[in-house]
Protein backbone atom coordinates (compact mmCIF):
# COMPACT_ATOMS: atom_id res chain seq x y z
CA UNK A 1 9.41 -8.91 2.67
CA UNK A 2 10.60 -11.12 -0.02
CA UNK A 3 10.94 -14.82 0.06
CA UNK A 4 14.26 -16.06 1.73
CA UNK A 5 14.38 -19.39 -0.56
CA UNK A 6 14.15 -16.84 -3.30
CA UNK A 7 17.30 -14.97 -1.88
CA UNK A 8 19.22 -18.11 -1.34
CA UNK A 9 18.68 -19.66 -4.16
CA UNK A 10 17.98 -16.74 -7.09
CA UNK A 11 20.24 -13.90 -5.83
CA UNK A 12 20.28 -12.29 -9.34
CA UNK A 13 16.94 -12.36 -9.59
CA UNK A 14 16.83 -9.93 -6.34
CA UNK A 15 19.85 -8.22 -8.04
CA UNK A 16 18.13 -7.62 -11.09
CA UNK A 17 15.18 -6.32 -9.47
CA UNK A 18 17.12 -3.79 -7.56
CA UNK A 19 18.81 -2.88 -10.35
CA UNK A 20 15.31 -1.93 -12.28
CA UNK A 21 14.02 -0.02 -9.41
CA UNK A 22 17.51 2.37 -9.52
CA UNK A 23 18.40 0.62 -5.98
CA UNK A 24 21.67 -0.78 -4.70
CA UNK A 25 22.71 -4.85 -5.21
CA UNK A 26 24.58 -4.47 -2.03
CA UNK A 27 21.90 -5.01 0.39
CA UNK A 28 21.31 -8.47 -1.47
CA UNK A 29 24.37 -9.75 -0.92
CA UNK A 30 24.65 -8.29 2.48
CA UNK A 31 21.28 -10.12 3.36
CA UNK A 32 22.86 -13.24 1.86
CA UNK A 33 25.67 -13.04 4.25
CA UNK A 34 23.21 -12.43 7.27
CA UNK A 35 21.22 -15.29 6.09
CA UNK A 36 23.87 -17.72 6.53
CA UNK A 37 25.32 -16.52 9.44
CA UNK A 38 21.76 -17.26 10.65
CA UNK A 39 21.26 -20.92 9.93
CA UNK A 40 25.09 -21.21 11.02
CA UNK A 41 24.51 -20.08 14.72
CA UNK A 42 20.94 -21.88 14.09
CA UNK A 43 23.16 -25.25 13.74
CA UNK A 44 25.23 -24.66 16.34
CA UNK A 45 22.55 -23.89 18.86
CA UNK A 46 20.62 -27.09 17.43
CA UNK A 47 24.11 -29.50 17.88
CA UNK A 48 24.48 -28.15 21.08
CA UNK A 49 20.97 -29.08 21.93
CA UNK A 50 21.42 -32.39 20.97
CA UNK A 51 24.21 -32.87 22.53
CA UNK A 52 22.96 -31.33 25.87
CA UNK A 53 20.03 -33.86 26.02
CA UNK A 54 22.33 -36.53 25.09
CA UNK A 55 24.80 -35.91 28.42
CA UNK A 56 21.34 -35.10 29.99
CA UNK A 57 20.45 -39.07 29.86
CA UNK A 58 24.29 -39.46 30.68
CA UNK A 59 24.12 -37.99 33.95
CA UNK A 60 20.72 -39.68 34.83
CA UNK A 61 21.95 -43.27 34.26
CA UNK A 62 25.63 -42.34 35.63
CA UNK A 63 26.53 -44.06 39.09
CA UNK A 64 27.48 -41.89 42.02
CA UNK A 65 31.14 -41.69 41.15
CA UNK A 66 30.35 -40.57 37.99
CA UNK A 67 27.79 -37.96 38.60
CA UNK A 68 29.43 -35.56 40.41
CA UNK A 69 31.83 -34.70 37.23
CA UNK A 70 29.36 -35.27 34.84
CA UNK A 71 26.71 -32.52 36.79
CA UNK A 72 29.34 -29.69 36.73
CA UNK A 73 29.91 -30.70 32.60
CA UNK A 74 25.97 -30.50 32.17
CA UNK A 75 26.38 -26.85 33.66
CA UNK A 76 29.12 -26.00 31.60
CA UNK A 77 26.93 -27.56 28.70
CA UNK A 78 23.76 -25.37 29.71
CA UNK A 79 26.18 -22.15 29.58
CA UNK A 80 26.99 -22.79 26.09
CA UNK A 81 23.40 -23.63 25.12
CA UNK A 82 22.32 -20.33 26.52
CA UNK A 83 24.71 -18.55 24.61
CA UNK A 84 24.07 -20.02 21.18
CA UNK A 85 20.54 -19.00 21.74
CA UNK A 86 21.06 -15.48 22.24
CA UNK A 87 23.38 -15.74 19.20
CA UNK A 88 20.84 -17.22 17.40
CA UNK A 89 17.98 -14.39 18.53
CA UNK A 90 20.72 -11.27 17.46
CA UNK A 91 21.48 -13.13 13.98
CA UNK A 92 17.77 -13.78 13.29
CA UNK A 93 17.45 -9.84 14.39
CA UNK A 94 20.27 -9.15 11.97
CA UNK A 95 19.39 -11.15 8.92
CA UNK A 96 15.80 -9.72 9.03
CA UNK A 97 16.58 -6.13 9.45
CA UNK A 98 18.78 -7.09 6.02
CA UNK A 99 16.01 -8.52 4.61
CA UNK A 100 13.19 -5.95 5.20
CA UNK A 101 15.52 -3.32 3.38
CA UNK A 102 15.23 -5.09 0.09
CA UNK A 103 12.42 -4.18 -1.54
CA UNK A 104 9.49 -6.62 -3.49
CA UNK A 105 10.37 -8.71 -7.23
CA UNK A 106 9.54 -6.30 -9.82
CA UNK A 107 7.73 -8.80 -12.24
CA UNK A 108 9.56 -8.98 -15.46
CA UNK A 109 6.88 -6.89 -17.34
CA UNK A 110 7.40 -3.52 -15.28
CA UNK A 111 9.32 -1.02 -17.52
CA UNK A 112 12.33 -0.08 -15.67
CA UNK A 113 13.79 3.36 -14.69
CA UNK A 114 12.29 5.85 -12.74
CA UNK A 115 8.67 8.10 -12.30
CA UNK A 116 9.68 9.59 -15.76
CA UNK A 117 9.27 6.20 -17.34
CA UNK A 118 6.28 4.59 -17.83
CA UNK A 119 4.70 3.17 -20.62
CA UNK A 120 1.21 4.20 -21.64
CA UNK A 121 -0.93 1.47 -22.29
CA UNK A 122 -4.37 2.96 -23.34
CA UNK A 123 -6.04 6.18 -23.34
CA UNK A 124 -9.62 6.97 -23.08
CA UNK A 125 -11.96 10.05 -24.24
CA UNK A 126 -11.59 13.11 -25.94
CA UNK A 127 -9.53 15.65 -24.37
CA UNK A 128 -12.68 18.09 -23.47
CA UNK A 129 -11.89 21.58 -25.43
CA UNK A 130 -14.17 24.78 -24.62
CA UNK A 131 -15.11 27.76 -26.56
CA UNK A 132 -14.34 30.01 -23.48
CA UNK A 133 -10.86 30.63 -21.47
CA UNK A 134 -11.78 27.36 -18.97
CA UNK A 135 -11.80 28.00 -15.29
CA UNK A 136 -9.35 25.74 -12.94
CA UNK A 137 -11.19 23.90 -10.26
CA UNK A 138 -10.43 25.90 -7.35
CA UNK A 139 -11.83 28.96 -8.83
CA UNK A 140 -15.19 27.08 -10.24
CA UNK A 141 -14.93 25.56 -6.88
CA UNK A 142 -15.46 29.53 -5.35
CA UNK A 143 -17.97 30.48 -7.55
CA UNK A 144 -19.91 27.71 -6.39
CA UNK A 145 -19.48 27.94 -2.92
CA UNK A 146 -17.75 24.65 -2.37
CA UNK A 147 -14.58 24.88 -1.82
CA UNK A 148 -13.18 27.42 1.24
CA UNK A 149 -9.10 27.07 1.32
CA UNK A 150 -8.55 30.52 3.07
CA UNK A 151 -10.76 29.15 5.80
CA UNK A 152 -9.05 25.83 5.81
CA UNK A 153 -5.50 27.60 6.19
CA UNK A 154 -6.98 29.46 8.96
CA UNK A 155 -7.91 26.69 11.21
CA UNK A 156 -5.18 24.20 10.03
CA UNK A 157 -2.59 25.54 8.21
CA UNK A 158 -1.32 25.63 4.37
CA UNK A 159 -2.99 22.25 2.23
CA UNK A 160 -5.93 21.95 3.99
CA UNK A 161 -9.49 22.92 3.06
CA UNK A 162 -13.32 22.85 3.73
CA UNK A 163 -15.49 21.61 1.44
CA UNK A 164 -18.94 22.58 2.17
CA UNK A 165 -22.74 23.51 0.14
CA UNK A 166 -22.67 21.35 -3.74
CA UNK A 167 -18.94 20.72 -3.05
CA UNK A 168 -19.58 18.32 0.06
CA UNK A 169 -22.36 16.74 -1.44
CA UNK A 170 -20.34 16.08 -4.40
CA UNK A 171 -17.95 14.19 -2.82
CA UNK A 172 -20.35 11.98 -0.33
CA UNK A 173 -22.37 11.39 -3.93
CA UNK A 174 -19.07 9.91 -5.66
CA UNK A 175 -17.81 8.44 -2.46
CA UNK A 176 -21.39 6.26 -2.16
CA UNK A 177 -21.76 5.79 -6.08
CA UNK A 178 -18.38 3.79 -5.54
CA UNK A 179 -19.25 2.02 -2.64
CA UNK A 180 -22.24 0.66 -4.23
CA UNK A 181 -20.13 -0.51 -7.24
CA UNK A 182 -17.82 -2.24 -4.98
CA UNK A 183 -20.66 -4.08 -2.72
CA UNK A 184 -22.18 -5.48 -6.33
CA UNK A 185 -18.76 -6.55 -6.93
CA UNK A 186 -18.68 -8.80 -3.80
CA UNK A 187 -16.64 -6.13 -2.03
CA UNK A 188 -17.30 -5.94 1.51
CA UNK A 189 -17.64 -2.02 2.95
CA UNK A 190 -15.46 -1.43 6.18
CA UNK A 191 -15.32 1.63 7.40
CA UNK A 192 -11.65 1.08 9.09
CA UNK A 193 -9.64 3.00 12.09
CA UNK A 194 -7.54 5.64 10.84
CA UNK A 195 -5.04 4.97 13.33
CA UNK A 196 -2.46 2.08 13.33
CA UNK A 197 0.17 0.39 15.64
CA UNK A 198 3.65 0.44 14.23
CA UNK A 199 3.57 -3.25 13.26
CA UNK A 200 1.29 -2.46 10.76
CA UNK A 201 2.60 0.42 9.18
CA UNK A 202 5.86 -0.62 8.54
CA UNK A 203 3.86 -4.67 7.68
CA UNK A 204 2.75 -2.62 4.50
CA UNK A 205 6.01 -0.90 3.78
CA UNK A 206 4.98 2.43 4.74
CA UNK A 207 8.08 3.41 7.26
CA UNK A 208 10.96 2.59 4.54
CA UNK A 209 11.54 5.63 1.82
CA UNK A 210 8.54 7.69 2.47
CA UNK A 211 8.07 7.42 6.19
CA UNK A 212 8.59 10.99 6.65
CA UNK A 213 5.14 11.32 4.31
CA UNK A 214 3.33 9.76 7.50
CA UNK A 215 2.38 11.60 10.27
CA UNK A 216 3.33 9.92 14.08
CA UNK A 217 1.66 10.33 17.19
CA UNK A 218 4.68 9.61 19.14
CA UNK A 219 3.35 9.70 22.95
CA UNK A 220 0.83 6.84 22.04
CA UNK A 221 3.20 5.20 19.10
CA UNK A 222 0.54 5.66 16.70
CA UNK A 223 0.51 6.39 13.04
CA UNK A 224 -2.52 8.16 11.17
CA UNK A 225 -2.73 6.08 7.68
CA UNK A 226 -2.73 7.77 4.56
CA UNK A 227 -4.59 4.99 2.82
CA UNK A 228 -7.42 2.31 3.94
CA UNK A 229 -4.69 0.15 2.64
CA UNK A 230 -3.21 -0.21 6.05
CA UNK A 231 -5.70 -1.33 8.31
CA UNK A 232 -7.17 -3.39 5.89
CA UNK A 233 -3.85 -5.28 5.10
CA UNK A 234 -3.69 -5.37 8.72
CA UNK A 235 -7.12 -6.40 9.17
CA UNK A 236 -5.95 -10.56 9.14
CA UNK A 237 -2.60 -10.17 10.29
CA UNK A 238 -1.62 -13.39 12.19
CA UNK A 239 -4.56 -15.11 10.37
CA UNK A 240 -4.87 -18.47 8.21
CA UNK A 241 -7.40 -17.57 5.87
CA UNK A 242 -9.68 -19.68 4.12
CA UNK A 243 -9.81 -19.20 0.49
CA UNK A 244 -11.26 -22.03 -0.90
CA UNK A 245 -14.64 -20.05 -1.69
CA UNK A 246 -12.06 -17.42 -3.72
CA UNK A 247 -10.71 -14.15 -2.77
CA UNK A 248 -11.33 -11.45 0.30
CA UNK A 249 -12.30 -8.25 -1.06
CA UNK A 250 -13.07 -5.37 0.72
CA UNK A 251 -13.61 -1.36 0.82
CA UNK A 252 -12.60 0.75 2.87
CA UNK A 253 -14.28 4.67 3.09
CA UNK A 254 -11.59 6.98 5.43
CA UNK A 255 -10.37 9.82 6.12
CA UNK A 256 -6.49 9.83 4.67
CA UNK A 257 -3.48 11.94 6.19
CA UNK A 258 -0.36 12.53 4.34
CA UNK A 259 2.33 15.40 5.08
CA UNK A 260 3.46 15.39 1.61
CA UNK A 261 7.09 15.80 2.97
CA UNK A 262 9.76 16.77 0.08
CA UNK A 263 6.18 18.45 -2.38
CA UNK A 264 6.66 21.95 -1.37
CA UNK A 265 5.78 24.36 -3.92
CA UNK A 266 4.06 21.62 -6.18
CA UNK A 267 0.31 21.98 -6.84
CA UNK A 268 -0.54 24.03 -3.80
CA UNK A 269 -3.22 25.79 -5.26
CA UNK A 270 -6.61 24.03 -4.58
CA UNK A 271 -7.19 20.35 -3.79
CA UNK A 272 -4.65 18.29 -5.55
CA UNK A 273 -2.29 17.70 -3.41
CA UNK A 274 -3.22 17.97 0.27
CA UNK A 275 -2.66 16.86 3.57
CA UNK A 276 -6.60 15.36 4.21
CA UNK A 277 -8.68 13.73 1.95
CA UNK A 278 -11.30 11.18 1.68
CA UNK A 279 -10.94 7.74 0.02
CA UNK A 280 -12.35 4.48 -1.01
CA UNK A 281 -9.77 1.89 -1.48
CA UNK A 282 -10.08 -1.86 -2.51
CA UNK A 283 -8.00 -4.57 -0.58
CA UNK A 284 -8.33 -7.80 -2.00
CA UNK A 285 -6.50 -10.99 -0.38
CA UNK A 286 -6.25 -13.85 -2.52
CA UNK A 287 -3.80 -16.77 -4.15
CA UNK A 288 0.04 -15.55 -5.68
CA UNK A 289 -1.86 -17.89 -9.19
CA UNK A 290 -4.62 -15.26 -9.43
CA UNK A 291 -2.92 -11.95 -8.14
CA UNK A 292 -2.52 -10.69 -11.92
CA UNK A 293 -6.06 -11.37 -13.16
CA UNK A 294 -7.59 -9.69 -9.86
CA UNK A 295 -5.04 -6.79 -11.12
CA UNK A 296 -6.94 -6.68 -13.95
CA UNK A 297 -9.88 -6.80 -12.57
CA UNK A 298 -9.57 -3.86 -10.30
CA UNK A 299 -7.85 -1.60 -12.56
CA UNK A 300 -11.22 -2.52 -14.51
CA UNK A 301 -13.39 -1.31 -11.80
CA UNK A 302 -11.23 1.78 -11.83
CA UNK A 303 -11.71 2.77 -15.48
CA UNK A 304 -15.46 2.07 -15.40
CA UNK A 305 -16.28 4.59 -12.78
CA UNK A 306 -13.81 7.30 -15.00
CA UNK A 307 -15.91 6.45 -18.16
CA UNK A 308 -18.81 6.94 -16.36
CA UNK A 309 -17.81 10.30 -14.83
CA UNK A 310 -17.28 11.08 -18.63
CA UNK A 311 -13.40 11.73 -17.78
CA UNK A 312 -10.37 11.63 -20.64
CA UNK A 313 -7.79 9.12 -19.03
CA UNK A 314 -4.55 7.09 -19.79
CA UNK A 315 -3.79 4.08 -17.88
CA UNK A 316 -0.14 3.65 -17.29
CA UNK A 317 2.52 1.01 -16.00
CA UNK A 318 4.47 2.55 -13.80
CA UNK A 319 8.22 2.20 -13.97
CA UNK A 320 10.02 0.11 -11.35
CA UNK A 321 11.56 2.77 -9.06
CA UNK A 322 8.42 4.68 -8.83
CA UNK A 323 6.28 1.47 -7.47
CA UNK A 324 7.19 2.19 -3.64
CA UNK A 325 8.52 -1.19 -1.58
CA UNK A 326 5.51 -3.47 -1.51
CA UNK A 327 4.14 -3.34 -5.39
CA UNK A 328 5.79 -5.39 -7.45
CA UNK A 329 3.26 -3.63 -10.51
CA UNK A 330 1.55 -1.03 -10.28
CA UNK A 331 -0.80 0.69 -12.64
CA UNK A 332 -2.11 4.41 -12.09
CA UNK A 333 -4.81 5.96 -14.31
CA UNK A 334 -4.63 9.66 -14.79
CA UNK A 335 -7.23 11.71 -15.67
CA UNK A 336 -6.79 14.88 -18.03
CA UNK A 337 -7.07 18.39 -16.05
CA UNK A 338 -7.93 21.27 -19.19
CA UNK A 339 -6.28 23.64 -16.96
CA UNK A 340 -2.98 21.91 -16.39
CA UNK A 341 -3.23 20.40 -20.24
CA UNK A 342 -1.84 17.64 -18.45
CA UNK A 343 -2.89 14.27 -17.54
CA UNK A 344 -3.08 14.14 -13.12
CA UNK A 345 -2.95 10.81 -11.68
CA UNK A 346 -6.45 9.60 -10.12
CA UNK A 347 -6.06 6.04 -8.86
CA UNK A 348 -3.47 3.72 -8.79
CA UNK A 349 -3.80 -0.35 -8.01
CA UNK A 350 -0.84 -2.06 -6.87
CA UNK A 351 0.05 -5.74 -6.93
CA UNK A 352 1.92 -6.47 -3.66
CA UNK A 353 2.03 -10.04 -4.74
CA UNK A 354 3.65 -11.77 -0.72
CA UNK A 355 5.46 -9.20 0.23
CA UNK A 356 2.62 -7.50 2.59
CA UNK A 357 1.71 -10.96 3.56
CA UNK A 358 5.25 -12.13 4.86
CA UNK A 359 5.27 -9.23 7.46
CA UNK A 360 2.14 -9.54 8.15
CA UNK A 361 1.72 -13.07 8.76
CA UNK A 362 -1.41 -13.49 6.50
CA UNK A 363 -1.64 -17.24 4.91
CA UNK A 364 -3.84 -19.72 3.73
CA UNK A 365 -3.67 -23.33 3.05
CA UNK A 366 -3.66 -24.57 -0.33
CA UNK A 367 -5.89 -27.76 -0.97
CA UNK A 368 -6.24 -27.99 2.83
CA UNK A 369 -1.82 -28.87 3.25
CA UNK A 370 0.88 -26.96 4.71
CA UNK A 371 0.24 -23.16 4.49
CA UNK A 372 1.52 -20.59 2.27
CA UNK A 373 1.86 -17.03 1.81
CA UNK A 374 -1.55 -14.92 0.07
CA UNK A 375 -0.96 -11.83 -1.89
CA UNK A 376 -2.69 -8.83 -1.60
CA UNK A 377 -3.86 -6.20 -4.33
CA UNK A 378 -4.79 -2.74 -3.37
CA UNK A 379 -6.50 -0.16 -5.59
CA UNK A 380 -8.46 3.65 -5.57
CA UNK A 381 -12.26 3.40 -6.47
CA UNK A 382 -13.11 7.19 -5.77
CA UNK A 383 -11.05 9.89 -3.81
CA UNK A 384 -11.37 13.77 -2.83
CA UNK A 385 -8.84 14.42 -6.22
CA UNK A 386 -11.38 13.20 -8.36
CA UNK A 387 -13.31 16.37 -7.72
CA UNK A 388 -10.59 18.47 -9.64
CA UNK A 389 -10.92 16.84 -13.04
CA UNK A 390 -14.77 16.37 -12.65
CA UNK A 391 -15.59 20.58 -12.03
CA UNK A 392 -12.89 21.33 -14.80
CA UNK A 393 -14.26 18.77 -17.35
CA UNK A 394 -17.65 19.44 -17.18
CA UNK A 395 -17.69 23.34 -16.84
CA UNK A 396 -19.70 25.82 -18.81
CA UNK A 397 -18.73 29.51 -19.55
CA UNK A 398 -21.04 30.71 -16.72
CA UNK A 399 -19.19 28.82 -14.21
CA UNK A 400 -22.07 26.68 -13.97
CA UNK A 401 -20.99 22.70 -13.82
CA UNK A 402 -23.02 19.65 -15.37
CA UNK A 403 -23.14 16.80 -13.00
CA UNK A 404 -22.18 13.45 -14.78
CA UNK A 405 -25.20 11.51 -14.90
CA UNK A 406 -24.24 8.69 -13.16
CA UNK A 407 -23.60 11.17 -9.89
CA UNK A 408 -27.32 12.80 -9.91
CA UNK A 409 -29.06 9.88 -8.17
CA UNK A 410 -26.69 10.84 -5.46
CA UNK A 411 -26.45 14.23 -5.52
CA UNK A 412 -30.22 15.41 -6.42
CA UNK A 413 -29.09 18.15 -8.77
CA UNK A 414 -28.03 17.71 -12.44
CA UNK A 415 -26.31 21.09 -12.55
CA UNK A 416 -24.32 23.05 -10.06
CA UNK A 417 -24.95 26.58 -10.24
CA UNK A 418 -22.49 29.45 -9.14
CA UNK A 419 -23.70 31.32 -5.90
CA UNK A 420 -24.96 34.97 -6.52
């Protein structure tokens, strides 16, 4: 949610924001117009109040003559109070419903437009090449034994999969070689519920445009989270943290759910886009001044663990109306797929500067006075997609795959070898 002073006071701003992200100026000015008929009825009830306990001390000094008329006024009075409050509760309910459908400040460096238009900021590696007609990653993925989809539609339908033998091991060795690299980077490991009350879904701005992505347990109003990113932003909801001693970070290792709602017919042949996965994701709380250097500094993280997978990437800014509700910048890094000759997206960190926090309720007091919002930063360290760009990058023409060095401490095996 953004910040109401902000609306009030910078309504273009908002309007230029919503304008970058392809969205419509009309909710601003309708949440203008709910504001104020907020803090009207909020000034009525309050002079109403006033002068309630006003007559109040009235009718308590009055003599008996008086009372009588002045008793069936204070009822009349209390009547009116009572109604101003309930007008007060359904404007409140108004103006926020109009102000939870705007969605965060772009900062003025996000390219506008939409998925189509991002701006490349680096790339990284050679582009592998290979003297042999390269295998894609589900079919390396068979001749190693690692990957079973037929099995995977048999027990749970189309998108989902078993990984089993080299393949499992695989991922548990890049899932744990980023977990370490988080917990030397002061990141504490969670290991978070995968399940989350309503509050806290829609808190992170997952039940606006993509809500039909998320998959509902209606009969206990659950929601199964298709990032860590939800329980941990939920993690101090309510809270006043103490930040003094510098940002929370932590890392979350789940299991991720997403029904991929409006993908049909795009990448369903192996793993890239599926319905479970597994993921390590970084949540950091800390103050709006240093949101954009700990940007930096997890999109660091990120590219670290690609260069040591020995993986060709880009690292791009994503375009405002591709950012989702809650970033207000957001940078993915894609790494290239041979078979695709096409760059897939791997990780993305977001920037959700207050906007998480303000639903949420998550605050902190700066210099020890009056409290203020925190922001929150969210970003990928390793997930189950990664596996696609690591078997078709380092294949050989045997179907045989070379295990990044950095992985074989974790994995026990410096080659993966096809299965007679």
């Amino acid at each position: 949610m953004i910040d109401p002073v902000i609306l009030r006071e910078q309504p273009e701003l908002v309007k230029r924001s919503q304008v970058k992200r392809g969205e419509s100026t009309a909710i601003v000015d309708a949440a203008l117009d709910a504001d104020a008929r907020r803090r009207a009825a909020l000034t009525a009830f309050e002079q109403l109040r006033a002068e309630q306990n006003a007559h109040g001390k009235k009718v308590a000094a009055a003599g008996r003559d008086e009372k009588a008329a002045l008793v069936a006024a204070a009822k009349d009075l209390s009547a009116r109070v009572k109604a101003a409050q309930q007008a007060v509760a359904e404007a409140e309910e108004r103006a926020h419903e109009a102000l939870s459908q705007i969605e965060n400040i772009v900062l003025d460096e996000v390219p506008g437009g939409g998925e189509e238009n991002f701006v490349t900021l680096r790339t990284h590696g050679q582009v592998p090449t290979f003297e042999f007609t390269p295998r894609d990653h589900l079919e390396i993925g068979e001749l190693l034994d690692a990957i079973d989809m037929e099995r995977g539609t048999k027990v749970s339908g189309s998108r989902f999969y078993f990984l089993k033998g080299v393949g499992a091991r695989l991922e548990y060795a890049l899932m744990s070689l980023a977990l370490q690299r988080a917990v030397e980077a002061g990141f504490v490991p969670m290991i978070p519920p995968t399940l989350v009350r309503p509050e806290v879904m829609a808190g992170t701005g997952f039940l606006g445009q993509h809500s039909d992505e998320v998959y509902r347990l209606e009969k206990q109003d659950l929601y199964l989270v298709g990032t860590s990113e939800v329980p941990l932003a939920g993690y101090h909801m309510g809270e006043i943290l103490d930040l003094d001693a510098g940002a929370k970070r932590y890392a979350g290792w789940s299991t991720c759910y997403r029904s991929e709602a409006g993908s049909y017919g795009k990448d369903t042949r192996g793993i890239i886009r599926v319905h479970q996965f597994n993921k390590l994701e970084m949540f950091v709380y800390t103050t709006p001044a240093d949101a954009a250097a700990e940007h930096l500094r997890l999109v660091a993280m990120q590219e670290a663990m690609l260069q040591d997978l020995g993986l060709a990437y880009r690292v791009i800014d994503v375009a405002a109306g591709d950012l989702g509700s809650s970033a207000a910048r957001k940078y993915d890094i894609e790494a290239w797929v041979p078979t695709q000759q096409a760059y897939r997206e791997l990780t993305s960190t977001s920037n959700c500067t207050t906007f998480q926090a303000r639903r949420l309720d998550t605050r902190y007091r700066p210099d020890g006075g009056k409290t203020a919002y925190v922001a929150t930063l969210n970003g990928t360290l390793a997930t189950t997609r990664w596996i696609v760009a690591i078997l078709e990058t380092h294949q050989r023409a045997d179907g045989s795959v070379a295990v990044p060095e950095v992985l074989r401490p974790y994995l026990g095996l410096s080659v993966l070898e096809p299965v007679a």
